[in-house]
N, C-alpha and C. Protein backbone atom coordinates (compact mmCIF):
# COMPACT_ATOMS: atom_id res chain seq x y z
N UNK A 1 4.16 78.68 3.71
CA UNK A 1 3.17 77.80 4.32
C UNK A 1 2.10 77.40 3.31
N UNK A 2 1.76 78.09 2.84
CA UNK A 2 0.78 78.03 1.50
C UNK A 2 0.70 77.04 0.36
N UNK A 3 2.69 77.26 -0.03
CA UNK A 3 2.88 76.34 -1.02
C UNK A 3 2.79 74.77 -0.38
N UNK A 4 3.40 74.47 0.79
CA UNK A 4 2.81 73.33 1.73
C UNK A 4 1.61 72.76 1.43
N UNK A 5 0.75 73.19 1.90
CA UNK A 5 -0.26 73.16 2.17
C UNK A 5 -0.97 72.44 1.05
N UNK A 6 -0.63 73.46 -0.31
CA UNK A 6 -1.10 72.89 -1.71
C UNK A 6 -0.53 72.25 -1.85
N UNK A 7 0.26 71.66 -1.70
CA UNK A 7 1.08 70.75 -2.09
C UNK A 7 0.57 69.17 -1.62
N UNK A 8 -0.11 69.18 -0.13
CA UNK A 8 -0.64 68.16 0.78
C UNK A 8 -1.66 68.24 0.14
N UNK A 9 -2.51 69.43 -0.60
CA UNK A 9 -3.98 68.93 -0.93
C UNK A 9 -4.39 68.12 -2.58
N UNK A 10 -3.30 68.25 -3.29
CA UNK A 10 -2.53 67.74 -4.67
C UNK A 10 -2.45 66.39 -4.23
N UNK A 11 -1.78 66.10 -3.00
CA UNK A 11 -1.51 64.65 -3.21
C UNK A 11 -2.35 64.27 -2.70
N UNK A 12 -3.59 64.26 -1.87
CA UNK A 12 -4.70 63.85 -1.22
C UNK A 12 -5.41 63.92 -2.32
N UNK A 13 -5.47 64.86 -3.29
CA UNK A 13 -6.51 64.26 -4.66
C UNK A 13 -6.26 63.35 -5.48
N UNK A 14 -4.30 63.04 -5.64
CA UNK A 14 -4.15 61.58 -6.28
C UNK A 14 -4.24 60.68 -5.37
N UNK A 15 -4.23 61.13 -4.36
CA UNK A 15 -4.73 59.13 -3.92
C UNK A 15 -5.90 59.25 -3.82
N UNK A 16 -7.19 60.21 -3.43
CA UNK A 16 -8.47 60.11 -3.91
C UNK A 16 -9.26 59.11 -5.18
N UNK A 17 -8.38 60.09 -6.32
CA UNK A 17 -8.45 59.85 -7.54
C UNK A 17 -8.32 58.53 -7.98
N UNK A 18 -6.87 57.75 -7.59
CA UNK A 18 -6.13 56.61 -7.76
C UNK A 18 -7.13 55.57 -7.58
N UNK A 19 -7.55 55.90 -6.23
CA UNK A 19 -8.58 54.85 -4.92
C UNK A 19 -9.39 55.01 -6.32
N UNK A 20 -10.26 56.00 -6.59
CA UNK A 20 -11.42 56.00 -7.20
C UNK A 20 -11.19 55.39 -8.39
N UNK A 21 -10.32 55.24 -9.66
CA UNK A 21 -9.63 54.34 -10.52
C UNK A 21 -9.76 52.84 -9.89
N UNK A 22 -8.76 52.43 -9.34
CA UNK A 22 -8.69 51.52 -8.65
C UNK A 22 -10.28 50.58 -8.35
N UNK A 23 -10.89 51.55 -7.58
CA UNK A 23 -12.47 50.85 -7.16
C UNK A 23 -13.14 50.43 -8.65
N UNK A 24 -12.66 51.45 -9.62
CA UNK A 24 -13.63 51.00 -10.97
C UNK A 24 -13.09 50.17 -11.74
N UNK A 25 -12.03 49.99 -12.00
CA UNK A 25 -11.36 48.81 -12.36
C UNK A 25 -12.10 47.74 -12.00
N UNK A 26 -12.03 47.39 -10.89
CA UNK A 26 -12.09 46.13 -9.78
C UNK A 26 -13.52 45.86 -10.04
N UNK A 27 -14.41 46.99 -10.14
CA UNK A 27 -16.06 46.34 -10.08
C UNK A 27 -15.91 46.42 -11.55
N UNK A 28 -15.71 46.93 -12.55
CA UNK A 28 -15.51 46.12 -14.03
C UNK A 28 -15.06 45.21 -14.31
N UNK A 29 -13.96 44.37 -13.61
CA UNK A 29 -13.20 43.06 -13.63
C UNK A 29 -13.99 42.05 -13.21
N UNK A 30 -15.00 42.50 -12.25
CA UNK A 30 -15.62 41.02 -11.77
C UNK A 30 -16.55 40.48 -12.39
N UNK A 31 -16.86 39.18 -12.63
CA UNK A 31 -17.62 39.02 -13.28
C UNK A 31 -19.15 38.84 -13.15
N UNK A 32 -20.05 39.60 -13.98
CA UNK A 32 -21.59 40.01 -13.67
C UNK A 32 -22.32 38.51 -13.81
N UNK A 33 -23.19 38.20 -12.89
CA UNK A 33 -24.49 37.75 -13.22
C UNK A 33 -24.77 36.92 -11.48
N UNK A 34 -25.74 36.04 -12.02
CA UNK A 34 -26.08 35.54 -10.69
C UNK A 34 -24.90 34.27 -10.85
N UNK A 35 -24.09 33.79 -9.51
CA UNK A 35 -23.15 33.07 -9.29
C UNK A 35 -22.92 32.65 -8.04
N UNK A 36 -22.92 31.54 -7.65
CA UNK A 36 -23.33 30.98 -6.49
C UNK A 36 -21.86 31.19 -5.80
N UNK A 37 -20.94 31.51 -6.16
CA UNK A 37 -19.39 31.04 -5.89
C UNK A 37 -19.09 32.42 -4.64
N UNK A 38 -18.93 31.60 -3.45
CA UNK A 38 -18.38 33.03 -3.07
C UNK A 38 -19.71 32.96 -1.35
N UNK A 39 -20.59 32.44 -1.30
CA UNK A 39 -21.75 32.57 -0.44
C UNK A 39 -21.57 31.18 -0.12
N UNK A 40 -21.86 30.87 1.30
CA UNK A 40 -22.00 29.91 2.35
C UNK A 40 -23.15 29.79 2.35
N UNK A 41 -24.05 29.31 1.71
CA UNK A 41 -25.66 28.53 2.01
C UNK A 41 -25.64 27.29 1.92
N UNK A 42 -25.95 26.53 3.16
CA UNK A 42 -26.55 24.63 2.95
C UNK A 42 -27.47 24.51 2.45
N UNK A 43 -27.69 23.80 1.93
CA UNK A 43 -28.97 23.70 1.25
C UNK A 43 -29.83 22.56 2.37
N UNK A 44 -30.94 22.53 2.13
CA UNK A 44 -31.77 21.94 3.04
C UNK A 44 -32.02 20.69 3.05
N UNK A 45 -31.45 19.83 4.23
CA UNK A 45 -31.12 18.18 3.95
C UNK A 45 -30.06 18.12 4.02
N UNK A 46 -28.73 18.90 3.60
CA UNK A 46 -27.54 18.41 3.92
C UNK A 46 -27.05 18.86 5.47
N UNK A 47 -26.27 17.51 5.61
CA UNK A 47 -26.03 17.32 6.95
C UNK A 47 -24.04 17.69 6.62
N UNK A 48 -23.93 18.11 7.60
CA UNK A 48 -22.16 18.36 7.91
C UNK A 48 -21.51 17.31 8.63
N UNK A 49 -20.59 16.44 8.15
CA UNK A 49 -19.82 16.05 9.35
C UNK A 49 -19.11 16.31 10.36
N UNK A 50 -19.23 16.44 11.46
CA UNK A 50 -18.13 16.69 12.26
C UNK A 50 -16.99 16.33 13.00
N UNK A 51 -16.20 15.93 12.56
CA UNK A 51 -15.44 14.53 13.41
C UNK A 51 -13.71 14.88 14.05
């Protein structure tokens, strides 16, 4: 039962681990600064069509 057990808690630390890789990758890949791309703001005066 034991060896089980360790065995389930081994692989719950590589996908921990992986995830945690993974997350740092991803926020190092993106690219830093201020960037308007990505946010829904109108600016004030523009009108939408709707038709």
């Amino acid at each position: 039962m034991d060896e089980g057990r360790k065995k389930v808690w081994i692989c719950l630390l590589i996908i921990v681990l992986a995830a945690v890789v993974i997350g740092i990758l991803y926020y190092l890949s993106t690219p830093s600064g201020q960037s308007s791309e990505g946010f829904l703001i109108r600016l004030p005066g523009v009108e939408a069509y709707v038709g």
